[in-house]
C-alpha atoms as a PDB file:
ATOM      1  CA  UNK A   1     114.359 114.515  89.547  1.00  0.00           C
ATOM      2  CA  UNK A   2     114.643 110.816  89.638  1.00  0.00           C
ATOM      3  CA  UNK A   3     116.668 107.929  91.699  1.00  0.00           C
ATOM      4  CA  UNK A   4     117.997 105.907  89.499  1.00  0.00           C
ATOM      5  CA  UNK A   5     120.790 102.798  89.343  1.00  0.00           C
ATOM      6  CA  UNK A   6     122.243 103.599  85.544  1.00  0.00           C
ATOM      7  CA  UNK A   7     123.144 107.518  84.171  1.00  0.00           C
ATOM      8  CA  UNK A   8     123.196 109.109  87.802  1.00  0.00           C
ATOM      9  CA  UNK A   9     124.316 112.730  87.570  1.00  0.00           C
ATOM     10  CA  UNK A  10     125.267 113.029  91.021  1.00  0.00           C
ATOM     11  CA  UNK A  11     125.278 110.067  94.208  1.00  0.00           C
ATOM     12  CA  UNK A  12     124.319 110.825  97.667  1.00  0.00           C
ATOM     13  CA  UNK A  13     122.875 108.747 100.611  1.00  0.00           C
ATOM     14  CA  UNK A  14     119.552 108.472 102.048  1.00  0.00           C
ATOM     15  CA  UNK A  15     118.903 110.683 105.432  1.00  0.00           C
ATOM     16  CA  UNK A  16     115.451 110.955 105.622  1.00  0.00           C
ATOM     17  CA  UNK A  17     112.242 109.178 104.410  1.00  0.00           C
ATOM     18  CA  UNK A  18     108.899 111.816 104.953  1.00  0.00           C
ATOM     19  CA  UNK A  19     105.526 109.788 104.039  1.00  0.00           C
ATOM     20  CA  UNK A  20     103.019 112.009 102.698  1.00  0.00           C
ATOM     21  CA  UNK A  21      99.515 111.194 101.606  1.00  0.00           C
ATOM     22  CA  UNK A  22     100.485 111.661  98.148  1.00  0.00           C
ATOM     23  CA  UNK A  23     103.456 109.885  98.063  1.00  0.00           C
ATOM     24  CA  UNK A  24     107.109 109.944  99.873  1.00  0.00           C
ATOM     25  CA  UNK A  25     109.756 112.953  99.850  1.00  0.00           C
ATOM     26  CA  UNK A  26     113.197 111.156  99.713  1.00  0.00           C
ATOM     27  CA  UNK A  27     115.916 113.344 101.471  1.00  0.00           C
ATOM     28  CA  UNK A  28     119.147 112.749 100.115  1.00  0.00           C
ATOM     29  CA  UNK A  29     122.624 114.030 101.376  1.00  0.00           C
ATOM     30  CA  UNK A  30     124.416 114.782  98.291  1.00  0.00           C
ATOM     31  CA  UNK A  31     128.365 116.510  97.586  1.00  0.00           C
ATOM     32  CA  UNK A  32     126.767 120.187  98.385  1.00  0.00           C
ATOM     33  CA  UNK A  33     123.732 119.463 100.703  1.00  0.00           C
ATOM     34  CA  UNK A  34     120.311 117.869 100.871  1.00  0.00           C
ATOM     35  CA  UNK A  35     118.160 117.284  97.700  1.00  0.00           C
ATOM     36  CA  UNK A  36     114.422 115.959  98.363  1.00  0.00           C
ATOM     37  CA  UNK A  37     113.146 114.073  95.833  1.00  0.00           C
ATOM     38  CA  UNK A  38     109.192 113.030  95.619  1.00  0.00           C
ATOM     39  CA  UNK A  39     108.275 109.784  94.730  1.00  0.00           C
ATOM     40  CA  UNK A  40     104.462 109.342  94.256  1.00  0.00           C
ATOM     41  CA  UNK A  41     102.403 106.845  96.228  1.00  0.00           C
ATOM     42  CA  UNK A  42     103.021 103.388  94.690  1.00  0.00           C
ATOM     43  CA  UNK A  43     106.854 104.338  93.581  1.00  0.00           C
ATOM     44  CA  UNK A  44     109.700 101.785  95.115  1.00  0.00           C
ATOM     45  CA  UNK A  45     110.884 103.675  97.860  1.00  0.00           C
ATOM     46  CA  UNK A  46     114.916 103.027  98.504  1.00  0.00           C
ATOM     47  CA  UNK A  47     115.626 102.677 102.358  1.00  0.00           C
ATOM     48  CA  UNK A  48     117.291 105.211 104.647  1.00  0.00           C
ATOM     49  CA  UNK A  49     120.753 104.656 104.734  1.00  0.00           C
ATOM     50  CA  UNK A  50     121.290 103.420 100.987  1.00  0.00           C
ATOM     51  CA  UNK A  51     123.289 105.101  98.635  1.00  0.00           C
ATOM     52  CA  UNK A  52     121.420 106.102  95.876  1.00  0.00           C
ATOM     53  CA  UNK A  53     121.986 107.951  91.990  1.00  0.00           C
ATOM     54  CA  UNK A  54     120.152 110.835  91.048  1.00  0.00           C
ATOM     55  CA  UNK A  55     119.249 111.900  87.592  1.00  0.00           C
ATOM     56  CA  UNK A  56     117.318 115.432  86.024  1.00  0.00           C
ATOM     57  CA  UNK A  57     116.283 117.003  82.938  1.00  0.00           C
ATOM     58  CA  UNK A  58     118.111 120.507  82.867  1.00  0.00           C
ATOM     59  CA  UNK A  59     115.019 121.754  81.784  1.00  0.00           C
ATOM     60  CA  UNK A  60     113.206 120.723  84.812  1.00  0.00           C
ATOM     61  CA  UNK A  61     115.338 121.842  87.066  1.00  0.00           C
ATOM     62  CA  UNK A  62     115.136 124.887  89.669  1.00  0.00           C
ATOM     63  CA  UNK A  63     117.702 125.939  92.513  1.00  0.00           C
ATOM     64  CA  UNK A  64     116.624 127.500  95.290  1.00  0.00           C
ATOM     65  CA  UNK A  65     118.751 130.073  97.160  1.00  0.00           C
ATOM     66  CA  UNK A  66     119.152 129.178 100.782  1.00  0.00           C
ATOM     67  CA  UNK A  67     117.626 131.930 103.153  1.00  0.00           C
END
């Protein structure tokens, strides 16, 4: 998962920022609840509050059931 500007599959705002050592987990509220994206270390970093478009590969993708 990516945040992107252009080709967004789905748009959600910014709720959380989580710095890790690695990088930064980007919690977004999206139509449906809370995706986390992780952007490695060195990544631009959009700022709580923005909105911001998401993009995938189907491929790459894996729900998890709540619970």
């Amino acid at each position: 998962m990516r945040i992107v500007d252009d080709g967004a599959r789905i748009r959600g705002q910014v709720i959380a920022l989580r710095y890790l050592g690695a990088g930064t987990r980007v919690v977004v509220a999206a139509p449906g609840g809370e995706i986390s994206v992780f952007l490695p270390k060195g990544s631009s970093v959009p700022e709580q509050g923005r909105e911001v478009g998401l993009a995938w590969d189907d491929q790459a993708m894996h729900v998890m059931e709540q619970g």
